[in-house]
N, C-alpha and C. Protein backbone atom coordinates (compact mmCIF):
# COMPACT_ATOMS: atom_id res chain seq x y z
N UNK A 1 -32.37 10.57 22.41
CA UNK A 1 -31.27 9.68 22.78
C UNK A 1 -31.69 8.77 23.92
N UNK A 2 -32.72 8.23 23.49
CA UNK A 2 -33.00 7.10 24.47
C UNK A 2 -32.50 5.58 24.97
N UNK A 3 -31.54 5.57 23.89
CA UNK A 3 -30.69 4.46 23.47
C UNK A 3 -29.40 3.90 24.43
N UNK A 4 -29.42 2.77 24.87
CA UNK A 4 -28.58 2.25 25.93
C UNK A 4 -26.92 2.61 25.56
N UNK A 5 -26.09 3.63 26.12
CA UNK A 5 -24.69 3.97 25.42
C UNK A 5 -23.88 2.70 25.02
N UNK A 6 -24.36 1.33 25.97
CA UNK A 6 -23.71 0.05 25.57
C UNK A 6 -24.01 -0.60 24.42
N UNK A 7 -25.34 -0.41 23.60
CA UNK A 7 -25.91 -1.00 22.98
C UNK A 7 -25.58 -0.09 21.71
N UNK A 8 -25.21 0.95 21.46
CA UNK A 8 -24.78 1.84 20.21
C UNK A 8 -23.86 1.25 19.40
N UNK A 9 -24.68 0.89 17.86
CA UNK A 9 -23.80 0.01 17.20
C UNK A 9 -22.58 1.18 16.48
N UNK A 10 -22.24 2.49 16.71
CA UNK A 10 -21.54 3.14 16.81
C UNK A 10 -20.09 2.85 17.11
N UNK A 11 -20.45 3.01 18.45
CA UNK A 11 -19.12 2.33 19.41
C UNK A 11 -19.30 1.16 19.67
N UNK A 12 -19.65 0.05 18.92
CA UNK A 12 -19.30 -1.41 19.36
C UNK A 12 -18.17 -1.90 18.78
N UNK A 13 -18.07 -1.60 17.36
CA UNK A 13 -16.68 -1.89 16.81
C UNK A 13 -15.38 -1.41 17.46
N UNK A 14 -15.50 0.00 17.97
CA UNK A 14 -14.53 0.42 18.25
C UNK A 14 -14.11 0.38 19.73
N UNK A 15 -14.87 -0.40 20.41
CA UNK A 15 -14.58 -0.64 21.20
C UNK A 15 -13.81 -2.05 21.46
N UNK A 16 -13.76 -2.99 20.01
CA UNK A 16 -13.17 -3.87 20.10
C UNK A 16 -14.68 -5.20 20.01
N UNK A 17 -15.83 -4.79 20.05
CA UNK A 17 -16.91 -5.64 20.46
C UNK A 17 -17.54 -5.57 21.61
N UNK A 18 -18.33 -7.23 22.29
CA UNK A 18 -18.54 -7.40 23.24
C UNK A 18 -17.54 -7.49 24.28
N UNK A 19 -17.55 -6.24 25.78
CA UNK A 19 -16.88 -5.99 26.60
C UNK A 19 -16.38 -7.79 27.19
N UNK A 20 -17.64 -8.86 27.30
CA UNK A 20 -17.84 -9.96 27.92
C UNK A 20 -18.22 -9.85 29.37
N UNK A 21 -19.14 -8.68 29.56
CA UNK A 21 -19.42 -8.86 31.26
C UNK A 21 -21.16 -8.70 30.82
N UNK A 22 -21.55 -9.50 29.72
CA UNK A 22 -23.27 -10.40 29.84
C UNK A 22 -22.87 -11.70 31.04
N UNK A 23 -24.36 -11.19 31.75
CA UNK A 23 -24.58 -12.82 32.42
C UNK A 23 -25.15 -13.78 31.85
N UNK A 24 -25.53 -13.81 30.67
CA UNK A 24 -25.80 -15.01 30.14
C UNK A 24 -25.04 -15.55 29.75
N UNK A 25 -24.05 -15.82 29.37
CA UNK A 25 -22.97 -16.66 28.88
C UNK A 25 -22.08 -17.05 30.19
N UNK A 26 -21.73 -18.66 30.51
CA UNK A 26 -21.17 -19.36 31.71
C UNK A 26 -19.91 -19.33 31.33
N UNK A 27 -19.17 -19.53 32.80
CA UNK A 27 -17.80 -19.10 32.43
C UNK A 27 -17.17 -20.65 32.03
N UNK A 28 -17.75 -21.46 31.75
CA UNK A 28 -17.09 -22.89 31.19
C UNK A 28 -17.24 -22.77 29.53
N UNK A 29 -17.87 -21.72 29.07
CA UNK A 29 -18.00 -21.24 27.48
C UNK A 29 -16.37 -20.60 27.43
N UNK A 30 -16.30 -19.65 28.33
CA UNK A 30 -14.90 -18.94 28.34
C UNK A 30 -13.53 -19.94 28.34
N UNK A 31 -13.61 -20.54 29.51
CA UNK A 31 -12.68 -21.83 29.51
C UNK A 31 -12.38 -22.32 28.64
N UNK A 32 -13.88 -23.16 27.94
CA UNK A 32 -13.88 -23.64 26.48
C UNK A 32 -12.98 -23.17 25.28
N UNK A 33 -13.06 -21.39 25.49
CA UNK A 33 -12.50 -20.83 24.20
C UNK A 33 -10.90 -20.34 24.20
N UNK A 34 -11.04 -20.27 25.73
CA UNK A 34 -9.33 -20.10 25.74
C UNK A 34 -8.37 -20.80 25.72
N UNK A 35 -9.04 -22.46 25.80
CA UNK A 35 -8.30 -23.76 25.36
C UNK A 35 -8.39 -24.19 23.79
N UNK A 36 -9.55 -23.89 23.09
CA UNK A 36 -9.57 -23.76 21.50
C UNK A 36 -8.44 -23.08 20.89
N UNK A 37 -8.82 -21.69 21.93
CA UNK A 37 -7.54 -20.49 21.26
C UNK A 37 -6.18 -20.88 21.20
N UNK A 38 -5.99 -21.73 22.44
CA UNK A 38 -4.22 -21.98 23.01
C UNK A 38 -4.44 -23.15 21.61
N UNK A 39 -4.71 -23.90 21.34
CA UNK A 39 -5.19 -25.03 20.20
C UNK A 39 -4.51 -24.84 18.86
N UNK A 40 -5.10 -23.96 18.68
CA UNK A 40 -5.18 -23.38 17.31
C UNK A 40 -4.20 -22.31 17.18
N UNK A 41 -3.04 -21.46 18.00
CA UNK A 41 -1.92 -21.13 18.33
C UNK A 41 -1.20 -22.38 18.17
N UNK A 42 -0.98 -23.64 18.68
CA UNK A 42 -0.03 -24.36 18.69
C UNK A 42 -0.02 -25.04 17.17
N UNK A 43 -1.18 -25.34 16.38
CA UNK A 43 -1.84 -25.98 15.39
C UNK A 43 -1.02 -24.82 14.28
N UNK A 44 -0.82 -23.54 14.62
CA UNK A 44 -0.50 -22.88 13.75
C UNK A 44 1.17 -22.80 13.47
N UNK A 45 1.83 -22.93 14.81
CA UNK A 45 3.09 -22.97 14.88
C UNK A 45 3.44 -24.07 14.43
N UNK A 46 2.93 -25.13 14.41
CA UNK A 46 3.54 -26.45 13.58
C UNK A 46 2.90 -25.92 12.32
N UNK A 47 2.00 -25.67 11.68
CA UNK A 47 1.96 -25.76 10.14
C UNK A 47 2.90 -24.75 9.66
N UNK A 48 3.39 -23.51 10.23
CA UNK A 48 4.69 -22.62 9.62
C UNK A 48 5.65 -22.40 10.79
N UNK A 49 6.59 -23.40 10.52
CA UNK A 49 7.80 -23.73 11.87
C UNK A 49 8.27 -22.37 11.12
N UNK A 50 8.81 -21.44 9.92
CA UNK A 50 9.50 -20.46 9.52
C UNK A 50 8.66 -19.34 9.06
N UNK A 51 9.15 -18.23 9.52
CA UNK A 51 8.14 -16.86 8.68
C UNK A 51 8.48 -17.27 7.29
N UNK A 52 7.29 -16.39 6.47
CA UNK A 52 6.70 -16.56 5.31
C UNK A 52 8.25 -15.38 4.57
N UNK A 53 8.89 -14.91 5.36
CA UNK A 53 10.04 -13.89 4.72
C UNK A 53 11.37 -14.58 4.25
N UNK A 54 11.10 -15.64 5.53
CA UNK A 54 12.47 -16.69 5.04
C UNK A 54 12.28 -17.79 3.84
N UNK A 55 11.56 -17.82 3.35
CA UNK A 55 10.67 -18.99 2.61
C UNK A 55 11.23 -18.05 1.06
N UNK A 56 11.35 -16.61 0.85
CA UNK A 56 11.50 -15.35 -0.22
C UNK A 56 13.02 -15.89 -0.38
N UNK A 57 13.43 -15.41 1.13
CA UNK A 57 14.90 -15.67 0.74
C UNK A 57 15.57 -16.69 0.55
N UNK A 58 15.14 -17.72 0.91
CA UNK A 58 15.54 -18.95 0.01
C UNK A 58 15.11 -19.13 -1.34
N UNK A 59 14.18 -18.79 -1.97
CA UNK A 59 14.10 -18.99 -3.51
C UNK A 59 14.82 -17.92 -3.95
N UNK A 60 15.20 -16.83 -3.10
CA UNK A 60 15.70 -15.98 -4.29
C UNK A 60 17.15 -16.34 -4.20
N UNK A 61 18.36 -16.88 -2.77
CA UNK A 61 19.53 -17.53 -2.85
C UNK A 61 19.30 -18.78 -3.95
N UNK A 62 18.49 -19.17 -4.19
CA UNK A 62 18.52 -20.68 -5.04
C UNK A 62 18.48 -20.59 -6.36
N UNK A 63 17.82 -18.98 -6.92
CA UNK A 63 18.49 -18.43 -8.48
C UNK A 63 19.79 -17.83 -8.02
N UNK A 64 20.89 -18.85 -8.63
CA UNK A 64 22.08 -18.28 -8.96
C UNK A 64 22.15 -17.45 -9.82
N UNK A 65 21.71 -17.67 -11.28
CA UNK A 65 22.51 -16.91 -12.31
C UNK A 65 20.67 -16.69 -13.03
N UNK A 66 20.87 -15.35 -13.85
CA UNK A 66 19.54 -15.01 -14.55
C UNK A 66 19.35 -15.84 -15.64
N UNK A 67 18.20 -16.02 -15.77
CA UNK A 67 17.70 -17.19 -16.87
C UNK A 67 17.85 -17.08 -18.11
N UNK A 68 18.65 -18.10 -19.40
CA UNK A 68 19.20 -17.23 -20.26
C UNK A 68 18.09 -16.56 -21.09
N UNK A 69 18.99 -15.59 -21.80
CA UNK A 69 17.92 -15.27 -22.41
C UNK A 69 17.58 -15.97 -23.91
N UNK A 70 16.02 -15.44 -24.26
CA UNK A 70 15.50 -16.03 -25.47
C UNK A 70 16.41 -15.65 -26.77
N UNK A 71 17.08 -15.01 -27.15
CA UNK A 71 17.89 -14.78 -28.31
C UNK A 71 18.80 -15.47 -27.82
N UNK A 72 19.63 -16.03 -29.46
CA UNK A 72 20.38 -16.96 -29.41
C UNK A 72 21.28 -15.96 -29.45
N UNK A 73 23.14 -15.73 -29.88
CA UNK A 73 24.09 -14.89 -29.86
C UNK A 73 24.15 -14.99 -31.61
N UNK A 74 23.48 -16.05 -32.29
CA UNK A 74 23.24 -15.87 -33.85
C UNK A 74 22.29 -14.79 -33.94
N UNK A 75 21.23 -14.76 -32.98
CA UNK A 75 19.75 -13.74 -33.41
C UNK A 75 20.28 -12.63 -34.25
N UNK A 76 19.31 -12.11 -35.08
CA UNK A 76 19.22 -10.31 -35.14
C UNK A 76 18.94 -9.62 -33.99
N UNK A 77 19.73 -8.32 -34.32
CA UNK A 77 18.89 -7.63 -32.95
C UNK A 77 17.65 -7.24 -33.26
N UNK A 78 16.61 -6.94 -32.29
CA UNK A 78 15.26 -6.46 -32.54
C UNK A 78 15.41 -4.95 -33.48
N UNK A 79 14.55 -5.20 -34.20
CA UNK A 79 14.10 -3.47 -35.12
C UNK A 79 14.39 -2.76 -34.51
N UNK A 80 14.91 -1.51 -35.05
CA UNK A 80 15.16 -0.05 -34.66
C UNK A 80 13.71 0.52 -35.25
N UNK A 81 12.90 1.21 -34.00
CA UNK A 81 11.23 1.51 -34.28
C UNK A 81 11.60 3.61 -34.52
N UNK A 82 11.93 3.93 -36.35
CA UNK A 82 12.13 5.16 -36.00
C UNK A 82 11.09 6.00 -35.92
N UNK A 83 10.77 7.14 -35.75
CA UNK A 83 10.27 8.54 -35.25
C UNK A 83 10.30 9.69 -35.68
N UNK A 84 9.44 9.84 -36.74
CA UNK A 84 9.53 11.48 -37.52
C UNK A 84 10.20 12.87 -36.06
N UNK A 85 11.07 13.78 -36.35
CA UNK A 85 10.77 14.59 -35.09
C UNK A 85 9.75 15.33 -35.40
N UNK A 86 9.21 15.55 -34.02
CA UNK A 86 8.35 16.37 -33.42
C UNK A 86 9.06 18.03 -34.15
N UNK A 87 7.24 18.86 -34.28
CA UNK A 87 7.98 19.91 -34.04
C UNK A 87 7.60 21.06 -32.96
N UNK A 88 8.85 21.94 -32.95
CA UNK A 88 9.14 22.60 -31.84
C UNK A 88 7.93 23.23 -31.35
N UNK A 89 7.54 23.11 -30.07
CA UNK A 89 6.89 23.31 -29.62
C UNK A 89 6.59 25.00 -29.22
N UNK A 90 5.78 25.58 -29.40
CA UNK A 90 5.62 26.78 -29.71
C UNK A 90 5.39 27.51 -28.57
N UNK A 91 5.72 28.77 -28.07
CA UNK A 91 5.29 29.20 -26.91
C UNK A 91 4.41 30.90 -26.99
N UNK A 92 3.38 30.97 -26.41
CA UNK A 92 3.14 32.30 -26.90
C UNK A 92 4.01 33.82 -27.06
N UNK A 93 3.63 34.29 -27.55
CA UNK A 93 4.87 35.78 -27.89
C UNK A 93 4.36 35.90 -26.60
N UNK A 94 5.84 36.86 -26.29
CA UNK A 94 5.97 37.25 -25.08
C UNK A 94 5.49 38.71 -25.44
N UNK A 95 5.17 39.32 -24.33
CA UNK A 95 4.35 40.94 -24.10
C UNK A 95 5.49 42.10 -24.59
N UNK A 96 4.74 42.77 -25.37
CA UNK A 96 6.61 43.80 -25.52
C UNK A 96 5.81 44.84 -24.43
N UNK A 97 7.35 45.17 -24.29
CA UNK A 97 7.60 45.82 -22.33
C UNK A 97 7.47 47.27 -23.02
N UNK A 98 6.84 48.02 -23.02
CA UNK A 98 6.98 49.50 -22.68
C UNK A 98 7.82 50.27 -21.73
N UNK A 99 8.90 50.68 -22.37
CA UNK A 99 9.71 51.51 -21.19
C UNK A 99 8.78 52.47 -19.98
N UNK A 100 9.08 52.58 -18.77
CA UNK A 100 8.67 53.04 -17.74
C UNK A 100 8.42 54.47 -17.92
N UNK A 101 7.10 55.17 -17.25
CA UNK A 101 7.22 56.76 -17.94
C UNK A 101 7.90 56.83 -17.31
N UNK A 102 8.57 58.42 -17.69
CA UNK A 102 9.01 58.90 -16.75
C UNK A 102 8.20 59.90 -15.22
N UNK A 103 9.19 59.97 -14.24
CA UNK A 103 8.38 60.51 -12.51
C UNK A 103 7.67 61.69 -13.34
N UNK A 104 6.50 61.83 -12.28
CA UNK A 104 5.41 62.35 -12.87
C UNK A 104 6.52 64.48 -11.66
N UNK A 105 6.61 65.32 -12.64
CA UNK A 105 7.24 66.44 -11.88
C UNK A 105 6.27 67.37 -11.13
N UNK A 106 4.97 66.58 -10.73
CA UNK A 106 4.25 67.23 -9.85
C UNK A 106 4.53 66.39 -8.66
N UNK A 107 4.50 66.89 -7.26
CA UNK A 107 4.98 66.35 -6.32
C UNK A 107 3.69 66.56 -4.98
N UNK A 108 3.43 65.84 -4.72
CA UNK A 108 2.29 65.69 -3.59
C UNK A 108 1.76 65.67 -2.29
């Protein structure tokens, strides 16, 4: 286990990633990204001013009535599909019970 505990690709995921305390990276990279981030938060709130839940419930208030259906009230009704019966399903014989001896009249 010679291996740096920071550097264990183990716990890097679960730690969420890079902690961000490398010195190579300047803190005007950081700046940079937390003004992208605020960016692209606002960029997102204008492209869906409404949750995606209210958007359901308006198409489903906007079907009033169910769509008619494909048979006319002239149609036939569809075939009656009949079915030989089945037969009864069989279960194995049951065990015949031997009455209980009787108490054995030696006593122990």
């Amino acid at each position: 286990d010679d291996e740096d505990p920071e550097e264990d690709p183990v716990d890097y995921l679960a730690d969420g990633g890079d902690d961000g305390d490398d010195e190579e990276e300047s803190s005007e990279d950081d700046e940079d990204d937390d003004m992208d981030i605020e960016a692209d938060e606002e960029e997102e709130e204008d492209e869906h001013p409404a949750p995606a839940d209210s958007v359901v419930v308006v198409r489903l208030l906007a079907i009033s009535s169910p769509p008619a259906s494909p048979l006319s009230p002239w149609s036939s009704p569809p075939p009656q599909i009949s079915f030989l019966p089945l037969p009864p399903i069989l279960s194995p014989p049951s065990p015949v019970l031997s009455p209980a001896p009787p108490p054995s009249p030696i006593r122990s």
